[in-house]
Protein backbone atom coordinates (compact mmCIF):
# COMPACT_ATOMS: atom_id res chain seq x y z
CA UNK A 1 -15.72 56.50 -23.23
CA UNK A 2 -18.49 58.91 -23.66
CA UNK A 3 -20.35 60.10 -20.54
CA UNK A 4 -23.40 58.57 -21.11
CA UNK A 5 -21.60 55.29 -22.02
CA UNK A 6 -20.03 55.24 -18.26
CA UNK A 7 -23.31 56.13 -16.59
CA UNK A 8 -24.52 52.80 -18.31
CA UNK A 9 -21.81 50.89 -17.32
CA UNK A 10 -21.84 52.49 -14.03
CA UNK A 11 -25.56 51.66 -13.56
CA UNK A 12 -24.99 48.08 -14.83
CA UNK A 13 -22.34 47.31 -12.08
CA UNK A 14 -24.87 49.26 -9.23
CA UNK A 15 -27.28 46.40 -9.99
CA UNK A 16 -25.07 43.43 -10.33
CA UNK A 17 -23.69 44.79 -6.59
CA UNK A 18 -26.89 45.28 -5.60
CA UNK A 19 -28.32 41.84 -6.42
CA UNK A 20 -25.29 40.20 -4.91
CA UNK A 21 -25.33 42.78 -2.02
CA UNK A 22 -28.75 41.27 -1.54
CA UNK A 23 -28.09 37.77 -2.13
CA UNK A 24 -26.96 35.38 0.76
CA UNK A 25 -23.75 33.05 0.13
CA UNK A 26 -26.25 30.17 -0.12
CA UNK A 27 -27.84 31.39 -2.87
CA UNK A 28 -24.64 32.29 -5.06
CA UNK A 29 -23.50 28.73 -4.06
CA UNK A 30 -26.64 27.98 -5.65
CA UNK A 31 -26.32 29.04 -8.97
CA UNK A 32 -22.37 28.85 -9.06
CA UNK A 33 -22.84 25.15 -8.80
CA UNK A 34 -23.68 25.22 -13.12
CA UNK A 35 -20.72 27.31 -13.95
CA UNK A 36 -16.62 26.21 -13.80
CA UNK A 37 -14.96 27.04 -10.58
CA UNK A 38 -14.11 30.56 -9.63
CA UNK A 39 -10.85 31.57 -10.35
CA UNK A 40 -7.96 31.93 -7.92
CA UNK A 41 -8.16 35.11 -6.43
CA UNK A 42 -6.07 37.38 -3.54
CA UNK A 43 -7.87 38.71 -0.82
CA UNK A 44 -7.10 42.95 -0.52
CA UNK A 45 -9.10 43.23 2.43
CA UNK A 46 -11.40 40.91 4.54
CA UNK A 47 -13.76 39.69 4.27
CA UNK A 48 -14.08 41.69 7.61
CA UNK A 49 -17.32 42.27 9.70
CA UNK A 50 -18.08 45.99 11.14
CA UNK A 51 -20.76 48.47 11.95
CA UNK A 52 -22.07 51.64 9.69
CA UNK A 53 -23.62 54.22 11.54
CA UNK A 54 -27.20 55.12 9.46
CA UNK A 55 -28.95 58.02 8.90
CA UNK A 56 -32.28 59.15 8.70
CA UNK A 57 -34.15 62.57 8.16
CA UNK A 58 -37.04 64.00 10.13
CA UNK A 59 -39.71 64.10 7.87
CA UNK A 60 -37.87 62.33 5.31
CA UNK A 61 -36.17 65.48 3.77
CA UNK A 62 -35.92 67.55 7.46
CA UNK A 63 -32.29 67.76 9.36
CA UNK A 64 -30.13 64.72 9.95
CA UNK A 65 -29.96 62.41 12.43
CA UNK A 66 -28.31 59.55 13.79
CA UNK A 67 -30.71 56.52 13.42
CA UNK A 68 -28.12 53.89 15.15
CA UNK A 69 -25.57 51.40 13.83
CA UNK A 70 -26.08 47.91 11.29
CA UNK A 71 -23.47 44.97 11.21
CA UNK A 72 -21.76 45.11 7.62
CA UNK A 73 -19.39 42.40 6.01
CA UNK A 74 -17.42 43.94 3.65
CA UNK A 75 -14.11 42.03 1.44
CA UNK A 76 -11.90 43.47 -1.47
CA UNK A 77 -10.74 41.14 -4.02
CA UNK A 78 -8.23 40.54 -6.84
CA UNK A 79 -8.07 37.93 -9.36
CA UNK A 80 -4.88 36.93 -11.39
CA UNK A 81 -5.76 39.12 -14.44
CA UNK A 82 -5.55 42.29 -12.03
CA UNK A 83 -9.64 43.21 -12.13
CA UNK A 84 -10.43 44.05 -8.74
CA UNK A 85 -14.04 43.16 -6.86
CA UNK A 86 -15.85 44.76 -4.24
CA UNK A 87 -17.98 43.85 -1.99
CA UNK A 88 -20.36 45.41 0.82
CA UNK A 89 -23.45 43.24 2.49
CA UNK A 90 -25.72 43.69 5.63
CA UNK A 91 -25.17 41.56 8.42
CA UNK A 92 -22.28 38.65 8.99
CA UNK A 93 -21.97 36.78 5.84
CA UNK A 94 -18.07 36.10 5.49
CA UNK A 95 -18.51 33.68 2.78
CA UNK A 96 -21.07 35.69 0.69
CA UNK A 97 -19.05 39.16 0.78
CA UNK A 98 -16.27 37.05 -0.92
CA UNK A 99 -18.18 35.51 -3.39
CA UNK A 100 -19.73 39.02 -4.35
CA UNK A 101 -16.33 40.29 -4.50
CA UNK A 102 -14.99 37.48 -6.88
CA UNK A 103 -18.26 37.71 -8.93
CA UNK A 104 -17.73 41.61 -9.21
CA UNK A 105 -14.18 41.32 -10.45
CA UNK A 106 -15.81 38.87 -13.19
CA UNK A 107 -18.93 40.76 -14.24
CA UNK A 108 -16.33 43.48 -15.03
CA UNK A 109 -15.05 41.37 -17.96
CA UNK A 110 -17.14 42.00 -21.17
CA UNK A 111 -16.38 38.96 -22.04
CA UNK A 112 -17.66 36.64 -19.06
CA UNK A 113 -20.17 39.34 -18.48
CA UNK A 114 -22.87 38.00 -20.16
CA UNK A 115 -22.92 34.40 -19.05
CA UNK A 116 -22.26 35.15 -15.65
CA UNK A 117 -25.47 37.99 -15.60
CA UNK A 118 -27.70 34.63 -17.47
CA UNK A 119 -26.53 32.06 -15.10
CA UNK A 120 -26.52 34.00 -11.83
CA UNK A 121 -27.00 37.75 -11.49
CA UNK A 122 -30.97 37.23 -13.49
CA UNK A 123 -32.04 34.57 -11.50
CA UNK A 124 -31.01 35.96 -8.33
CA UNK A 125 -33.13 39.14 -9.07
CA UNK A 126 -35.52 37.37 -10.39
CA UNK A 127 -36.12 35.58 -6.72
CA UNK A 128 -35.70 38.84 -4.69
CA UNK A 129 -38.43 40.61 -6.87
CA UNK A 130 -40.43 37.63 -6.67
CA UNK A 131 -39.98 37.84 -2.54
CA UNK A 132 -40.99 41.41 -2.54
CA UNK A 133 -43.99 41.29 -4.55
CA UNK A 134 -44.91 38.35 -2.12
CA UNK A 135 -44.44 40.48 0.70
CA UNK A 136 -46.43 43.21 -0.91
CA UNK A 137 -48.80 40.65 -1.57
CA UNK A 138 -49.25 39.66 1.70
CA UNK A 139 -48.91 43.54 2.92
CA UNK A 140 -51.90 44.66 0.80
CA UNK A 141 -54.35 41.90 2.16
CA UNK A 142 -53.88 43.01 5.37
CA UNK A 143 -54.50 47.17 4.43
CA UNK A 144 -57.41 48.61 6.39
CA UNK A 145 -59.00 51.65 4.69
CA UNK A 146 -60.06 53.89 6.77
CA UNK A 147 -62.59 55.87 4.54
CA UNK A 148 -64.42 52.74 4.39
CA UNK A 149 -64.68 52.21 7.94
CA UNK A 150 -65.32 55.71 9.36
CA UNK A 151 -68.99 55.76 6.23
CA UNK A 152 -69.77 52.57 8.55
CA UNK A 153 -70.77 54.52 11.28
């Protein structure tokens, strides 16, 4: 596989994990409700709930820091054709870190690929861009501008 063939597949699997990442277990329930069940899978490891430490930078690009610690569910799948699924999420969603999992070991499949990205990784991101430009919707109407405040005086 050429390099810039595994960057795009690479890239491909960052967003599916992202969206899913993103995604609470109610919401895959959601759209998993239109497709066949999953198939069995074994769990690897977890789903298990623990704490990442984060860091920031002073300044944004100054020296390192500590920032403090965020609850993370994390769960390591295999189904019975071998592909293996990962899965990290913020916060303590058992049941959604296995789903993402399962769903990861899927989307690796050329072959399911494209129905599962139509019937549930698209309208997943769909909603979560949707909820952040309504956030940035309601963000911007609430913007004071300085400039025009300080020619009032």
């Amino acid at each position: 596989m050429s390099a810039a063939l595994q960057d795009a597949a690479v890239a491909e699997r960052q967003h599916w994990m992202g969206v899913l990442a993103r995604a609470g277990a109610d919401a895959i329930d959601a759209r998993l409700k239109e497709l066949p069940a999953l198939p069995p899978h074994v769990r690897l490891r977890g789903p298990e709930i623990g704490l990442t430490m984060l860091r920031g930078r002073a300044g944004g690009d100054g020296a390192p820091f500590n920032l403090g610690e965020m609850t993370v569910t994390r769960c390591a799948v295999r189904l019975e054709d071998g592909a293996v699924g990962h899965a990290y999420l913020a916060g303590r969603d058992l049941r959604g870190a296995e789903l993402a999992a399962v769903l990861d070991a899927l989307l690796q499949n050329p072959a399911r690929r494209p129905a599962l990205m139509a019937a549930v990784i698209d309208p997943l991101a769909a909603e979560q861009q949707e909820r952040k430009a309504s956030m940035a919707r309601k963000a911007a109407a609430t913007r004071v501008r300085f400039l025009t405040m300080a020619n009032m005086r």
